[in-house]
PDB file of N, CA and C in Angstrom:
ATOM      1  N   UNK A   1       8.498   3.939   9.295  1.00  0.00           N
ATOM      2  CA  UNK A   1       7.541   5.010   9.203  1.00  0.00           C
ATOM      3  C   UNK A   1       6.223   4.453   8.675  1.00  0.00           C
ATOM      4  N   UNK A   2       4.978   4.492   9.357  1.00  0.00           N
ATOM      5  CA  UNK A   2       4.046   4.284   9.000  1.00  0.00           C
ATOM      6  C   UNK A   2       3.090   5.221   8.371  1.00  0.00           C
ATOM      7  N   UNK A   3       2.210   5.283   7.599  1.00  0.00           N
ATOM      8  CA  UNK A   3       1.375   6.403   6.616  1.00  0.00           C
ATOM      9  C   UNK A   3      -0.075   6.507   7.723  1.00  0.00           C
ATOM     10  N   UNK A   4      -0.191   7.636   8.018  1.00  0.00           N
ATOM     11  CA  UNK A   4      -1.199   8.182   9.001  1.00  0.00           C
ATOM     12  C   UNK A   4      -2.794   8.381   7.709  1.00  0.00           C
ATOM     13  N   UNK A   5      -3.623   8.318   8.477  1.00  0.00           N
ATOM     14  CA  UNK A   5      -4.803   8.317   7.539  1.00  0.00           C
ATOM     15  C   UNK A   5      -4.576   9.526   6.677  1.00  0.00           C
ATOM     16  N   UNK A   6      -4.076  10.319   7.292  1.00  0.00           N
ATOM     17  CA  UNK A   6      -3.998  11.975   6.334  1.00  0.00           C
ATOM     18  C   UNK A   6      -3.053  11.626   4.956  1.00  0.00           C
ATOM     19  N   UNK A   7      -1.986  11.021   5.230  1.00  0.00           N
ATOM     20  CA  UNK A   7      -0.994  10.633   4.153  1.00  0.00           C
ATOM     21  C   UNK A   7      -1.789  10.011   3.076  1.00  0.00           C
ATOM     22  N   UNK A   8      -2.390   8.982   3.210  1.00  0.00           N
ATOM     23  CA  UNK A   8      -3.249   7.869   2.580  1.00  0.00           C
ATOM     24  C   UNK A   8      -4.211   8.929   1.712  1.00  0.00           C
ATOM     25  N   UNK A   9      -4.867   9.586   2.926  1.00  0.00           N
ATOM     26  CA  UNK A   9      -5.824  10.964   1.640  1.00  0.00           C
ATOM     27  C   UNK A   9      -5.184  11.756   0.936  1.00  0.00           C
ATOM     28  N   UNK A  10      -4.110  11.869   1.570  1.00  0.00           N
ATOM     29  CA  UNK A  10      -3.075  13.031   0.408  1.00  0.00           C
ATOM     30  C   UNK A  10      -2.945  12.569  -0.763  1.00  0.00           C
ATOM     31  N   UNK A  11      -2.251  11.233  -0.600  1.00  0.00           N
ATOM     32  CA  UNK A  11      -1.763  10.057  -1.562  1.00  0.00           C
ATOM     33  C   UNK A  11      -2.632   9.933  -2.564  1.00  0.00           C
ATOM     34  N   UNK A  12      -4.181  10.049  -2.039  1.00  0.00           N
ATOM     35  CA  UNK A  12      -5.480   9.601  -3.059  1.00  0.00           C
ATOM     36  C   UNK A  12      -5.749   7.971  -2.881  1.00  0.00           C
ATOM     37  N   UNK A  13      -5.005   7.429  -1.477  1.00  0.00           N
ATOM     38  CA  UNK A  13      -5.079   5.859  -1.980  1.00  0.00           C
ATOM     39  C   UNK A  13      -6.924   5.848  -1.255  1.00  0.00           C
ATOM     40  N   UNK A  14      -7.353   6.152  -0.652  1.00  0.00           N
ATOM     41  CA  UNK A  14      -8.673   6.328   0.201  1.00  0.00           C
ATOM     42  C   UNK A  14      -9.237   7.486   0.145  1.00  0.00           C
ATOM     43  N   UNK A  15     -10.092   7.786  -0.091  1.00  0.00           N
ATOM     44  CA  UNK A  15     -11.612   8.819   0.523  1.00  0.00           C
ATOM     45  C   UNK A  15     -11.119   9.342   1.954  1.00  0.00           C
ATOM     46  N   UNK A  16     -11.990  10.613   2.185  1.00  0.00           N
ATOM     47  CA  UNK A  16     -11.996  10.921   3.439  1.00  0.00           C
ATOM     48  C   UNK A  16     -13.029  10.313   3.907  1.00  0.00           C
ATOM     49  N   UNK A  17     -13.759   9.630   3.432  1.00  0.00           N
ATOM     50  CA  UNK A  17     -14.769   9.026   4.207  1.00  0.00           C
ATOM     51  C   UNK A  17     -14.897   7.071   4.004  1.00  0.00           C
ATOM     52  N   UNK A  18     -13.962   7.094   3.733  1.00  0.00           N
ATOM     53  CA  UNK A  18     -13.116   5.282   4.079  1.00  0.00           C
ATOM     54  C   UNK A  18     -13.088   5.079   4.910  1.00  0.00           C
ATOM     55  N   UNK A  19     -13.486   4.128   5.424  1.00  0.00           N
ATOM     56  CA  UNK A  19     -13.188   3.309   6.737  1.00  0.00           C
ATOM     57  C   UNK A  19     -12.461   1.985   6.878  1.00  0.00           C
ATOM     58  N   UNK A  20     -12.296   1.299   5.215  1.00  0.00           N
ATOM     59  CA  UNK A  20     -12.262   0.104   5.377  1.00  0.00           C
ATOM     60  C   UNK A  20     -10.181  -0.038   5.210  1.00  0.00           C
ATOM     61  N   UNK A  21      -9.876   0.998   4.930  1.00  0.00           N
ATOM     62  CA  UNK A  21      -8.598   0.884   4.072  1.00  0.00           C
ATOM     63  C   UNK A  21      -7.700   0.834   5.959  1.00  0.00           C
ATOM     64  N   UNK A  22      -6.644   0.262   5.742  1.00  0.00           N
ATOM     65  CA  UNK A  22      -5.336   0.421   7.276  1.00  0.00           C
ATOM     66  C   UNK A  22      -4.490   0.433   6.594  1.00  0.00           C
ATOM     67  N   UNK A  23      -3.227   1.214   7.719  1.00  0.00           N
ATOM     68  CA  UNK A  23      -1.850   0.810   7.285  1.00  0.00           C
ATOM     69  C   UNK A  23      -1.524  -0.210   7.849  1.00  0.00           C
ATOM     70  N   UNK A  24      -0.023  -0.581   7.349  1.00  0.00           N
ATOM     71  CA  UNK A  24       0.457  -1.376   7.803  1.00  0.00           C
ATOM     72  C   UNK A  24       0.750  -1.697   9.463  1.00  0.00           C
ATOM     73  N   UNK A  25       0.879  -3.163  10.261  1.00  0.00           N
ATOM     74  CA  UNK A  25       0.517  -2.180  11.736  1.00  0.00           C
ATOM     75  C   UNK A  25       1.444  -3.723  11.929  1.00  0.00           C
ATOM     76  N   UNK A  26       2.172  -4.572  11.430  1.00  0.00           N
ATOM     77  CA  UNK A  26       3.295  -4.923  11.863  1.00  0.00           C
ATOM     78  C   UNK A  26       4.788  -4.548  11.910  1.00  0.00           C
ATOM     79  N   UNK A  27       5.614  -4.858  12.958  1.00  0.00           N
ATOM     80  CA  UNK A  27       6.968  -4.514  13.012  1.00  0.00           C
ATOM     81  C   UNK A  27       7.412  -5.220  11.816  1.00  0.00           C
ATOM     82  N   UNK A  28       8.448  -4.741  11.015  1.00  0.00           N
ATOM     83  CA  UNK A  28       9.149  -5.389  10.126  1.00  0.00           C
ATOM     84  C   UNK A  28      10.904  -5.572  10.509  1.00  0.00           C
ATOM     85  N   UNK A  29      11.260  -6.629  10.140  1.00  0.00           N
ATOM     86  CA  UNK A  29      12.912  -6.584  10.211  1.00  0.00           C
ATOM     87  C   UNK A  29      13.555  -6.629   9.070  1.00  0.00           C
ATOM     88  N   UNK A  30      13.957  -5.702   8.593  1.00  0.00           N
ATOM     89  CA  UNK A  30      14.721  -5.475   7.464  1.00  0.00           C
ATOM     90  C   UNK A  30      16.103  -5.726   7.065  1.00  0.00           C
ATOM     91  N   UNK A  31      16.504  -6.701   6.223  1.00  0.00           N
ATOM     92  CA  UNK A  31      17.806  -6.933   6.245  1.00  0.00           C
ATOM     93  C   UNK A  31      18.339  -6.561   4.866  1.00  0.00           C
ATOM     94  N   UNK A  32      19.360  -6.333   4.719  1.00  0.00           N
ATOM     95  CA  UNK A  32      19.988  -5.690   3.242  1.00  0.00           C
ATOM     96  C   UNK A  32      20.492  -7.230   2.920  1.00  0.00           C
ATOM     97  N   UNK A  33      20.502  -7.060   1.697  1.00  0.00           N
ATOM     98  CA  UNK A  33      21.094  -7.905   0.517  1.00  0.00           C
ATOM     99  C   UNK A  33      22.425  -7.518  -0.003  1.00  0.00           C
ATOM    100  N   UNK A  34      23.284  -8.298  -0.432  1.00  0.00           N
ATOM    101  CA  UNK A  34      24.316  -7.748  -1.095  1.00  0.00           C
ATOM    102  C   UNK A  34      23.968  -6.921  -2.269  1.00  0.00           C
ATOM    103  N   UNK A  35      23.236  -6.848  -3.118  1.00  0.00           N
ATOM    104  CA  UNK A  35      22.824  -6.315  -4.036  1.00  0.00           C
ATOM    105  C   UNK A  35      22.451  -5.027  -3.551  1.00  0.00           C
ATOM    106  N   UNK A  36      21.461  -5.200  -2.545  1.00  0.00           N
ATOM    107  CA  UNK A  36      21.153  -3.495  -2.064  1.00  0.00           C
ATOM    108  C   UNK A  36      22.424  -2.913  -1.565  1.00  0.00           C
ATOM    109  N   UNK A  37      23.018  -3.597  -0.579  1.00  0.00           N
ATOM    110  CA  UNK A  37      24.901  -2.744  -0.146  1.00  0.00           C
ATOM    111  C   UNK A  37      24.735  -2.731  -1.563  1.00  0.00           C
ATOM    112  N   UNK A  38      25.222  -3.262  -2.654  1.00  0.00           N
ATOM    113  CA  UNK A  38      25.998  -2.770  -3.813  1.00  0.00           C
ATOM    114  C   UNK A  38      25.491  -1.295  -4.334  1.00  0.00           C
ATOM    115  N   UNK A  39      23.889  -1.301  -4.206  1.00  0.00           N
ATOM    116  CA  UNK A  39      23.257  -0.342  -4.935  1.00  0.00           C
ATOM    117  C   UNK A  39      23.498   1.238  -4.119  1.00  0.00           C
ATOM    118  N   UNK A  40      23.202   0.858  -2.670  1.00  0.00           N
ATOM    119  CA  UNK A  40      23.523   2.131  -1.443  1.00  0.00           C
ATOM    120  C   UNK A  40      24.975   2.616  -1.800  1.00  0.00           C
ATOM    121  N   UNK A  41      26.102   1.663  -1.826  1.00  0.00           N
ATOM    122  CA  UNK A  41      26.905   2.222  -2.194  1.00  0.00           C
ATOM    123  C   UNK A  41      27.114   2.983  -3.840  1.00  0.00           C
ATOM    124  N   UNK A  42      26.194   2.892  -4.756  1.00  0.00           N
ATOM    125  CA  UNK A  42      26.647   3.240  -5.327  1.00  0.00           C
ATOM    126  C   UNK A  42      25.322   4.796  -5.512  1.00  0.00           C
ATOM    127  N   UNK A  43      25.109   4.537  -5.432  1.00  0.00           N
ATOM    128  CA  UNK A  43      24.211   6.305  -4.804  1.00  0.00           C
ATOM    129  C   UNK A  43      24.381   6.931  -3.797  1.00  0.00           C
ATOM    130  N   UNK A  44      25.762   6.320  -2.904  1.00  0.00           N
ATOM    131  CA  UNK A  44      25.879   7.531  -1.843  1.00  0.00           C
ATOM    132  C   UNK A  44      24.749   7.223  -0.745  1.00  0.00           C
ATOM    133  N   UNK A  45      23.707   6.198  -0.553  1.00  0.00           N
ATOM    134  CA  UNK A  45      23.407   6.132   0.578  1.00  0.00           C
ATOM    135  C   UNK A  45      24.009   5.477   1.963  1.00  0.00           C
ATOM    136  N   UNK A  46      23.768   5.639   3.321  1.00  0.00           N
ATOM    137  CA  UNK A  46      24.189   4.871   4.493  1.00  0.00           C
ATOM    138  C   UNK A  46      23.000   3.610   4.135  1.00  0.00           C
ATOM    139  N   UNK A  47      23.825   2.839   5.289  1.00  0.00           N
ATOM    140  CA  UNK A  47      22.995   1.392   5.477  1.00  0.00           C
ATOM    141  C   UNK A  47      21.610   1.568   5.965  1.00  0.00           C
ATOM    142  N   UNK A  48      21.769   2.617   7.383  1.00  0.00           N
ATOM    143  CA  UNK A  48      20.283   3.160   7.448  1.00  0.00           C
ATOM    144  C   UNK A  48      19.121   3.682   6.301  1.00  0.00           C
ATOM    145  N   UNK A  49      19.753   4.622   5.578  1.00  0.00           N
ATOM    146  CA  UNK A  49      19.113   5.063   4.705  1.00  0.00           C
ATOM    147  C   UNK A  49      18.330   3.990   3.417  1.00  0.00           C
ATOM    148  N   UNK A  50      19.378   3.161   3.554  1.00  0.00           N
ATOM    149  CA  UNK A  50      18.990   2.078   2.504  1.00  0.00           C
ATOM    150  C   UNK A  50      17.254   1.537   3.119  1.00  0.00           C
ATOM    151  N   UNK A  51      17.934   0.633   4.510  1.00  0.00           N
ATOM    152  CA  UNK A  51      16.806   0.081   5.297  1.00  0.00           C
ATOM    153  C   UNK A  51      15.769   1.348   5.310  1.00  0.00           C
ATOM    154  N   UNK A  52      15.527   2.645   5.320  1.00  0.00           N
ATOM    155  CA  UNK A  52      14.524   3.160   5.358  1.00  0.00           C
ATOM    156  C   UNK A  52      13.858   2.874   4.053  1.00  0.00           C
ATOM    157  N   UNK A  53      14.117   3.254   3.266  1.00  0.00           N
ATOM    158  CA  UNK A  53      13.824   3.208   1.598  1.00  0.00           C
ATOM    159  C   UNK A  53      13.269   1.970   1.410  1.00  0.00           C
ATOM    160  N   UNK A  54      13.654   0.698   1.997  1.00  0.00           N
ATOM    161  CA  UNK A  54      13.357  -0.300   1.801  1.00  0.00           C
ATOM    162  C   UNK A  54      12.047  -0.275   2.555  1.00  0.00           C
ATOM    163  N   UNK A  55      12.108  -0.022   3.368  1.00  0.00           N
ATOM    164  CA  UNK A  55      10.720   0.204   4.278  1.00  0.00           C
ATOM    165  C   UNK A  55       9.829   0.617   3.596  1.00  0.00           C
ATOM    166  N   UNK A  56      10.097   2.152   3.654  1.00  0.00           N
ATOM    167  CA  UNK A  56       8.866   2.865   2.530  1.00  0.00           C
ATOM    168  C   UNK A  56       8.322   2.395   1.531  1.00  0.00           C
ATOM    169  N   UNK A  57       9.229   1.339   0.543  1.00  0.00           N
ATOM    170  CA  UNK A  57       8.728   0.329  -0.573  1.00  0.00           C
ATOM    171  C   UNK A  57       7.713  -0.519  -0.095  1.00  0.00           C
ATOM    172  N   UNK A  58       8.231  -1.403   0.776  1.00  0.00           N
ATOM    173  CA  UNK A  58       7.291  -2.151   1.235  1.00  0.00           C
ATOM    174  C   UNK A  58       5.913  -1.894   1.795  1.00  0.00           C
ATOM    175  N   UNK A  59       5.797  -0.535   2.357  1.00  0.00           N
ATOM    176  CA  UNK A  59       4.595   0.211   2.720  1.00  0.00           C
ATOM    177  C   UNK A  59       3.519   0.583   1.736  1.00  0.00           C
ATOM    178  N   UNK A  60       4.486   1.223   0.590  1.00  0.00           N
ATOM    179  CA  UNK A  60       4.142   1.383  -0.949  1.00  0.00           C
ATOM    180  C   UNK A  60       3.265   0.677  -1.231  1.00  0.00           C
ATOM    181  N   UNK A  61       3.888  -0.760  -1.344  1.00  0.00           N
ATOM    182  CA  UNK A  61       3.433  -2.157  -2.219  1.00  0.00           C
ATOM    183  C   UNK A  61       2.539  -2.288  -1.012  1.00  0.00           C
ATOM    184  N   UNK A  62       2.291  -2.671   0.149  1.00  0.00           N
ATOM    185  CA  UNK A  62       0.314  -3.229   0.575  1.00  0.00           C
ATOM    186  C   UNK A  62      -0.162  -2.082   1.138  1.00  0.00           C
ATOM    187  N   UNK A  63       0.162  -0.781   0.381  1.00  0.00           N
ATOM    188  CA  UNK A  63      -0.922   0.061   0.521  1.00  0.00           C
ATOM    189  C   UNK A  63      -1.760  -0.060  -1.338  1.00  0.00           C
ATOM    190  N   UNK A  64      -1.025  -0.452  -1.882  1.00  0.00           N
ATOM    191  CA  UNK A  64      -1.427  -0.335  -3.181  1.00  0.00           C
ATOM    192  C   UNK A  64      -2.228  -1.813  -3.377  1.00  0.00           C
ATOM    193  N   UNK A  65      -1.131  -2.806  -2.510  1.00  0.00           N
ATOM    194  CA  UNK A  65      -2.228  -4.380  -2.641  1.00  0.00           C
ATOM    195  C   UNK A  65      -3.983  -3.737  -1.600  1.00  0.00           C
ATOM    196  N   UNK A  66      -3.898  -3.181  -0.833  1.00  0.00           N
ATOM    197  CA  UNK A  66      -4.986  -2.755   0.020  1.00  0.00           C
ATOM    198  C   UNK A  66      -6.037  -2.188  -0.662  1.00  0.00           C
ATOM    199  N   UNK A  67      -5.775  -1.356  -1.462  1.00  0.00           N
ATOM    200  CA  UNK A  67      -6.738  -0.813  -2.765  1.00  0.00           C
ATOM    201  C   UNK A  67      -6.537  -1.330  -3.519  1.00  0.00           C
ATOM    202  N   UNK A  68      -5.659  -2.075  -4.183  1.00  0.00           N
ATOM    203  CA  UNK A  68      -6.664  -2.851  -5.173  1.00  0.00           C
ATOM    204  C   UNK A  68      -7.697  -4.435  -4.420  1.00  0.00           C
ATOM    205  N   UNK A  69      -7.219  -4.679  -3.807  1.00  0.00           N
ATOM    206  CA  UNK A  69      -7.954  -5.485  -2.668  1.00  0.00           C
ATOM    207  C   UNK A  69      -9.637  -4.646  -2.703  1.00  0.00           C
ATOM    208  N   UNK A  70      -9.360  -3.558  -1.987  1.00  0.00           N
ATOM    209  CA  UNK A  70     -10.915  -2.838  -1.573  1.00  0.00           C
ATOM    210  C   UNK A  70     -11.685  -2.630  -3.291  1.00  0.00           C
ATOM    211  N   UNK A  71     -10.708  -2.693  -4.152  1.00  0.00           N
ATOM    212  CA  UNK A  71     -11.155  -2.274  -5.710  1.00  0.00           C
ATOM    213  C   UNK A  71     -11.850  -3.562  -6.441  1.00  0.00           C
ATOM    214  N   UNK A  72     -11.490  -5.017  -5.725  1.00  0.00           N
ATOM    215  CA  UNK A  72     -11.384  -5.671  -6.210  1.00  0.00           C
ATOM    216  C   UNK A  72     -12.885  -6.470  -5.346  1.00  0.00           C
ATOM    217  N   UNK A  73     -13.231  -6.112  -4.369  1.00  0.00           N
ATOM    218  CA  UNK A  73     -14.552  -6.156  -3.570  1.00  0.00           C
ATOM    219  C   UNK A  73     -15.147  -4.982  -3.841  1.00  0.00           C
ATOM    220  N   UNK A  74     -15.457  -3.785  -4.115  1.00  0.00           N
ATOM    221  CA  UNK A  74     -16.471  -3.213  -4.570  1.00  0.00           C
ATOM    222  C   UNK A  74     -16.944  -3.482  -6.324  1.00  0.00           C
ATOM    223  N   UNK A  75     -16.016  -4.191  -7.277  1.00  0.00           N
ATOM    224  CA  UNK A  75     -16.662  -4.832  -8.412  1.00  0.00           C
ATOM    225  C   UNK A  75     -17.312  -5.829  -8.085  1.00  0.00           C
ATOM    226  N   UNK A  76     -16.770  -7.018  -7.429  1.00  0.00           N
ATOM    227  CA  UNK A  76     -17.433  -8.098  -7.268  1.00  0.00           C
ATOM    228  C   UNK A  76     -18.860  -7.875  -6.573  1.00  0.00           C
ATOM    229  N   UNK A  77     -19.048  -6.563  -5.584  1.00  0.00           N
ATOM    230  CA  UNK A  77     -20.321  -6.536  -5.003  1.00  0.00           C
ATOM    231  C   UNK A  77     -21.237  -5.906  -5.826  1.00  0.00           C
ATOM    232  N   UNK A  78     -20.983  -5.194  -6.575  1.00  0.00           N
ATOM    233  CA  UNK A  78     -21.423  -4.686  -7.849  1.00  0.00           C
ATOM    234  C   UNK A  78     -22.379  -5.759  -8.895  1.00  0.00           C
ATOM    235  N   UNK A  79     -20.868  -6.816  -8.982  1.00  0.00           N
ATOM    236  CA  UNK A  79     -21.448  -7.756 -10.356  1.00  0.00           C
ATOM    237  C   UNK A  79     -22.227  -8.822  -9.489  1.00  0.00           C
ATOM    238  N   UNK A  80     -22.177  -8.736  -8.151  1.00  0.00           N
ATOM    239  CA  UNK A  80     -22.774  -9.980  -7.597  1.00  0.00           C
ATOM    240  C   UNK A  80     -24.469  -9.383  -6.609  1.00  0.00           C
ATOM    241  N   UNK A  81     -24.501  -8.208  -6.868  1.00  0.00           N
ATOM    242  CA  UNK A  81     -26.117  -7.803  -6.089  1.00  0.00           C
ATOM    243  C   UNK A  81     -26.947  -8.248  -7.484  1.00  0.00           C
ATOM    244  N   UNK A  82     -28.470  -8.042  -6.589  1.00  0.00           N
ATOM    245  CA  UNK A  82     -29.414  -8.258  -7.785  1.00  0.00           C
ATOM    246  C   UNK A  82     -29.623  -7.602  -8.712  1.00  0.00           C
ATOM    247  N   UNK A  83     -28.962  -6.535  -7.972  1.00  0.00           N
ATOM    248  CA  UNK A  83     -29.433  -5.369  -9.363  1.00  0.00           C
ATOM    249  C   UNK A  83     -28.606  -5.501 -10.415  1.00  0.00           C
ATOM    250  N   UNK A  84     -27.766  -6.115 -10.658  1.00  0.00           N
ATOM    251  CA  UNK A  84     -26.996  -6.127 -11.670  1.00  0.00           C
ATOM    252  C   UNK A  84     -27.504  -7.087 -12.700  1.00  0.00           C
ATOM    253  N   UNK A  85     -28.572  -7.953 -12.055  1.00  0.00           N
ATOM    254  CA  UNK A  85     -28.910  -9.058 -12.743  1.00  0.00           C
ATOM    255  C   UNK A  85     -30.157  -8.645 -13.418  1.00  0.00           C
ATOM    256  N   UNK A  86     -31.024  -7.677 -13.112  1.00  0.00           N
ATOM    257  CA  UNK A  86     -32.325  -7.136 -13.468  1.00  0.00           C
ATOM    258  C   UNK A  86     -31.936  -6.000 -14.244  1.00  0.00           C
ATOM    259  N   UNK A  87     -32.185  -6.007 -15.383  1.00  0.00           N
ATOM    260  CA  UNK A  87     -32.022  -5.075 -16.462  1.00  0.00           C
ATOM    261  C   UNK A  87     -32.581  -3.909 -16.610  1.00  0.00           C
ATOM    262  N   UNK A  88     -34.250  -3.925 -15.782  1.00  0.00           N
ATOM    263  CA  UNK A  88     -34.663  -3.076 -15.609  1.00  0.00           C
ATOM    264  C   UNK A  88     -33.793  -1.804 -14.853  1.00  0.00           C
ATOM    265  N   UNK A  89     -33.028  -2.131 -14.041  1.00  0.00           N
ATOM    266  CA  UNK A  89     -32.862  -0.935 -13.254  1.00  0.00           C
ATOM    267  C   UNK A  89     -31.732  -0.057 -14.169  1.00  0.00           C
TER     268      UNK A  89
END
């Protein structure tokens, strides 16, 4: 499942007027771990269900690396224009 721009604004991870932010837009292959079987089984999920969950995490994590990414270029353009350097303004 991929997060549609609307999700992303729901979420608060982007503006409605962002342009720079994407989802994720590769296929992933997801494989369980013994540890995850251990964990699915022990909450009652299927194997599918697991692999979804696992998905959604991973979507989670570089939508959150994506903003702080975009967070992490609007300081630097900040501390790096002139105006930051001229006191006057």
């Amino acid at each position: 499942m991929r997060p549609t721009r609307e999700d992303l604004i729901e979420m608060g991870y982007i503006k409605p007027g962002d342009t720079l932010a994407r989802a994720p837009k590769r296929e992933r292959m997801l494989f369980l771990t013994d540890s995850d079987v251990e964990y699915a089984e022990r909450h009652g999920l299927t194997p599918q269900e697991m692999i979804d969950f696992k998905s959604e995490m991973i979507i989670e994590e570089e939508i959150l690396r994506d903003h702080r990414m975009m967070a992490a270029k609007d300081k630097s353009e900040i501390y790096t224009s002139p105006q930051a350097h001229y006191l006057a303004w």
